[in-house]
N, C-alpha and C. Protein backbone atom coordinates (compact mmCIF):
# COMPACT_ATOMS: atom_id res chain seq x y z
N UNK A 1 87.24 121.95 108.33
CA UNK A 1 87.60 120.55 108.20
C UNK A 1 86.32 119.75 107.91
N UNK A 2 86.35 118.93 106.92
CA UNK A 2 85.01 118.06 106.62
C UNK A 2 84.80 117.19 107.64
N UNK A 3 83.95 116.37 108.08
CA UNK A 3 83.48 115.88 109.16
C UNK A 3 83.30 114.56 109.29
N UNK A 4 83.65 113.60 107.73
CA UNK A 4 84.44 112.70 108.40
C UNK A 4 86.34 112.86 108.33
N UNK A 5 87.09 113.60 108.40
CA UNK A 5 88.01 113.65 108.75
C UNK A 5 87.72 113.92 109.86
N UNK A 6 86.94 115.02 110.64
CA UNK A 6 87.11 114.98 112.16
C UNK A 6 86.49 114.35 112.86
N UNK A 7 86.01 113.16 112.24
CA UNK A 7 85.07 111.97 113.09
C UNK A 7 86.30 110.78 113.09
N UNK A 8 86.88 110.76 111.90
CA UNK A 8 88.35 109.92 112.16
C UNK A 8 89.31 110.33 112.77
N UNK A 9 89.64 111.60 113.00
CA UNK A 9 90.21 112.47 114.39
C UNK A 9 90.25 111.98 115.57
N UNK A 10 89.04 112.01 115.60
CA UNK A 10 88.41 112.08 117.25
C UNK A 10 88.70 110.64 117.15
N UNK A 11 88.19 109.78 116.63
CA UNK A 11 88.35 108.12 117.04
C UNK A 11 89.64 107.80 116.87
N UNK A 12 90.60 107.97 116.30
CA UNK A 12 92.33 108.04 116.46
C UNK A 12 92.60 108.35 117.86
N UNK A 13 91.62 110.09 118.71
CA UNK A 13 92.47 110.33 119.57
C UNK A 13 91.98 109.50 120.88
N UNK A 14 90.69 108.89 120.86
CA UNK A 14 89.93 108.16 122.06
C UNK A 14 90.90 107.25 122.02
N UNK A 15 91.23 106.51 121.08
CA UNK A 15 92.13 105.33 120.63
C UNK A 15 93.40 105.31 121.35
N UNK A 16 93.78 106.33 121.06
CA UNK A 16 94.93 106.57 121.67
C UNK A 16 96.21 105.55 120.05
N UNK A 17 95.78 105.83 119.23
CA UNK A 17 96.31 104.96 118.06
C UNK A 17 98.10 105.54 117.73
N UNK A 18 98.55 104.70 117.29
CA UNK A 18 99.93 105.08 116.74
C UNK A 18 99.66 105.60 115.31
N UNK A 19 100.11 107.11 114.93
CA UNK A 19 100.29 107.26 114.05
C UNK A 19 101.43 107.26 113.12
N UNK A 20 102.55 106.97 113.95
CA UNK A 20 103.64 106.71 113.68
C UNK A 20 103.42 105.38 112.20
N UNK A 21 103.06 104.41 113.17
CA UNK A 21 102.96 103.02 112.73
C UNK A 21 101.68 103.09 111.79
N UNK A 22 100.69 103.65 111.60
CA UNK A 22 99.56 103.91 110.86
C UNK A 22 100.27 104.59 109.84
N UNK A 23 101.34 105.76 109.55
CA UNK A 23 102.02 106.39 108.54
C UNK A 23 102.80 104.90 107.44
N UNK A 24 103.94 104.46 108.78
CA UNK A 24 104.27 103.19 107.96
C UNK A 24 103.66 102.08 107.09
N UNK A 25 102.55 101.98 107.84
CA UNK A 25 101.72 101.37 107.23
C UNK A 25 100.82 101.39 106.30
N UNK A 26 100.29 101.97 105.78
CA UNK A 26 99.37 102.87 104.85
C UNK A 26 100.33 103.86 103.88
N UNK A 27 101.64 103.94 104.26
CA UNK A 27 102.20 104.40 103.60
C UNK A 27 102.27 106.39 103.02
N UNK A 28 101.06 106.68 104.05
CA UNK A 28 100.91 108.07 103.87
C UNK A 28 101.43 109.22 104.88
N UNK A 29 102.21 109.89 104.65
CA UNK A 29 103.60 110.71 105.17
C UNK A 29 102.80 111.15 106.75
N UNK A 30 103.50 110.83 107.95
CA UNK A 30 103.27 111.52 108.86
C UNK A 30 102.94 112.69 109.29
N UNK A 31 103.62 113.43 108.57
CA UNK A 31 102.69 115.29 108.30
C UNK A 31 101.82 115.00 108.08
N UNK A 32 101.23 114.46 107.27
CA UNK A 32 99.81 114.86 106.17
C UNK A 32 98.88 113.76 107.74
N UNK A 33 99.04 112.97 108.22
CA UNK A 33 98.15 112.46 109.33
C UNK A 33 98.05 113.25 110.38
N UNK A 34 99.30 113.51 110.95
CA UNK A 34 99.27 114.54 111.79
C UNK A 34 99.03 115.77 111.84
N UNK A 35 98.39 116.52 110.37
CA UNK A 35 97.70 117.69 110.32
C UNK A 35 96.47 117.72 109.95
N UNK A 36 95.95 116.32 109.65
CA UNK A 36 94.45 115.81 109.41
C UNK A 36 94.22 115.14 110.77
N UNK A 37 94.32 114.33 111.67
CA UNK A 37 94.17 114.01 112.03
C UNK A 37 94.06 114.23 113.91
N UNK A 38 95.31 114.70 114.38
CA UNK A 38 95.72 115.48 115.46
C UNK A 38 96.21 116.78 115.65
N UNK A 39 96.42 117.44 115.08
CA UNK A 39 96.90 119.01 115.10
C UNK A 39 95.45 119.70 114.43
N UNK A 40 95.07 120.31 116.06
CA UNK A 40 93.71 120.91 116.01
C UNK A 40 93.86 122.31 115.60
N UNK A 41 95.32 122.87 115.18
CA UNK A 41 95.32 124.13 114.48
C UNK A 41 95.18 124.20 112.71
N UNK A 42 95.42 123.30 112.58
CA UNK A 42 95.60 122.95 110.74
C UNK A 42 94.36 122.42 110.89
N UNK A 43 93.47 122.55 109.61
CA UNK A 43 92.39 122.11 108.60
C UNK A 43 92.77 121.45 107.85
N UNK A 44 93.98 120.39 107.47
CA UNK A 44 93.89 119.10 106.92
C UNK A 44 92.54 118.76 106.63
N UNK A 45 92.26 118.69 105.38
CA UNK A 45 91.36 117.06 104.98
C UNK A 45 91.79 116.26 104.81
N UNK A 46 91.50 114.70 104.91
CA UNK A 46 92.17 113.78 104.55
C UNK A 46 92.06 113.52 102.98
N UNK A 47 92.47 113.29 101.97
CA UNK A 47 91.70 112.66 100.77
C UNK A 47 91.44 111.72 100.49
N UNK A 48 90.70 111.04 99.78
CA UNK A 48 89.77 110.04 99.87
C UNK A 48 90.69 108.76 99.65
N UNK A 49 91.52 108.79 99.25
CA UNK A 49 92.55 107.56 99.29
C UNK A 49 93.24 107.49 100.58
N UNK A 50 93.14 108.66 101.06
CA UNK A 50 94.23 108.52 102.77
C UNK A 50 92.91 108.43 103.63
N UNK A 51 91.87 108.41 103.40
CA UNK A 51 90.91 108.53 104.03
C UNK A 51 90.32 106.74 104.41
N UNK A 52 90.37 106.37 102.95
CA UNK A 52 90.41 104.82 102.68
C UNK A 52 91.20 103.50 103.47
N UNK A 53 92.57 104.23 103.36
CA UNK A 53 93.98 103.65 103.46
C UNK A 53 93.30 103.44 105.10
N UNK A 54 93.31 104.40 105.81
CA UNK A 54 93.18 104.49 107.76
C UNK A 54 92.29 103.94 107.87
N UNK A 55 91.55 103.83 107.06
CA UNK A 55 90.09 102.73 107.70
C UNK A 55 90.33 101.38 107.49
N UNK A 56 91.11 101.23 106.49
CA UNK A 56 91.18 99.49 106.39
C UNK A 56 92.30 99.88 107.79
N UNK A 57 93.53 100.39 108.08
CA UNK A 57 94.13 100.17 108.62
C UNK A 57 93.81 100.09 110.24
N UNK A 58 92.89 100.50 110.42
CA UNK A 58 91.98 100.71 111.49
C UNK A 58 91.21 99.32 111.75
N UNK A 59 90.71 99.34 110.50
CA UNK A 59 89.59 98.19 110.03
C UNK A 59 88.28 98.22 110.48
N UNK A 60 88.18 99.55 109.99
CA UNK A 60 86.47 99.90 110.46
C UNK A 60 85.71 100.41 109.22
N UNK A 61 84.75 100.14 108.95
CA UNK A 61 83.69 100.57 108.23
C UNK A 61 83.96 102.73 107.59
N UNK A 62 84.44 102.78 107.03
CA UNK A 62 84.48 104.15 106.32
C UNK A 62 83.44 105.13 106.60
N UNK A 63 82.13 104.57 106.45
CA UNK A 63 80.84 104.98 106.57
C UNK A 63 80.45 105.08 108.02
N UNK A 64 81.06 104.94 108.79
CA UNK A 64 81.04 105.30 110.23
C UNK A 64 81.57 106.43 110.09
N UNK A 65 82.09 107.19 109.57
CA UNK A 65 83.14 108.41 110.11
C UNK A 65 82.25 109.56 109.08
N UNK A 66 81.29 109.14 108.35
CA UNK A 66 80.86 109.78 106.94
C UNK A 66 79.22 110.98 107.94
N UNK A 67 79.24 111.82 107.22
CA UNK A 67 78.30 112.96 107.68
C UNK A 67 76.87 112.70 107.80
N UNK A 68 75.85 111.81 108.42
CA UNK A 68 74.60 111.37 108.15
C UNK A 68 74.22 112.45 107.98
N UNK A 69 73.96 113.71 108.17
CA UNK A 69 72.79 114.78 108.17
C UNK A 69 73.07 114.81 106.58
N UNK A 70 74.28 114.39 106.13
CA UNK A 70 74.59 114.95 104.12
C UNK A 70 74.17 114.03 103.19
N UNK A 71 73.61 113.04 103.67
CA UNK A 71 72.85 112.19 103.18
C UNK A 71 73.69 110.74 102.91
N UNK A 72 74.37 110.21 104.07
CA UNK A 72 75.52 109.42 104.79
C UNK A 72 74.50 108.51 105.10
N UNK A 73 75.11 107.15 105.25
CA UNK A 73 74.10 106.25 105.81
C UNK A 73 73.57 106.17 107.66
């Protein structure tokens, strides 16, 4: 799993966030969040448009969740 999908993982699960309502909203199918996001058996990536979509929906900075050692800010 790339590592900002599992940096947006992890801050979904501290969150304790609805993904229900994050699916509705963003419009991107509940499977595809719930196997990127919380189901620690699947390797979901997110792609960069569903990746996009959760951060505005979140409303956090993208580049928070992004890999600094890969040359990330």
């Amino acid at each position: 799993m790339d590592i900002p999908t599992k940096n947006l993982g992890q801050y979904v699960r501290e969150k304790g966030i609805n993904i229900t309502k994050m699916s509705r909203d963003t419009g991107i199918p509940y499977g595809a969040l719930y196997d990127s996001l919380l189901n620690t058996k699947k390797k979901r990536d997110l792609r960069l448009g569903e990746a996009l979509a959760v951060c505005a929906f979140l409303e956090v900075d993208p580049m928070d969740f992004a890999d600094k050692e890969a040359g990330g800010r």
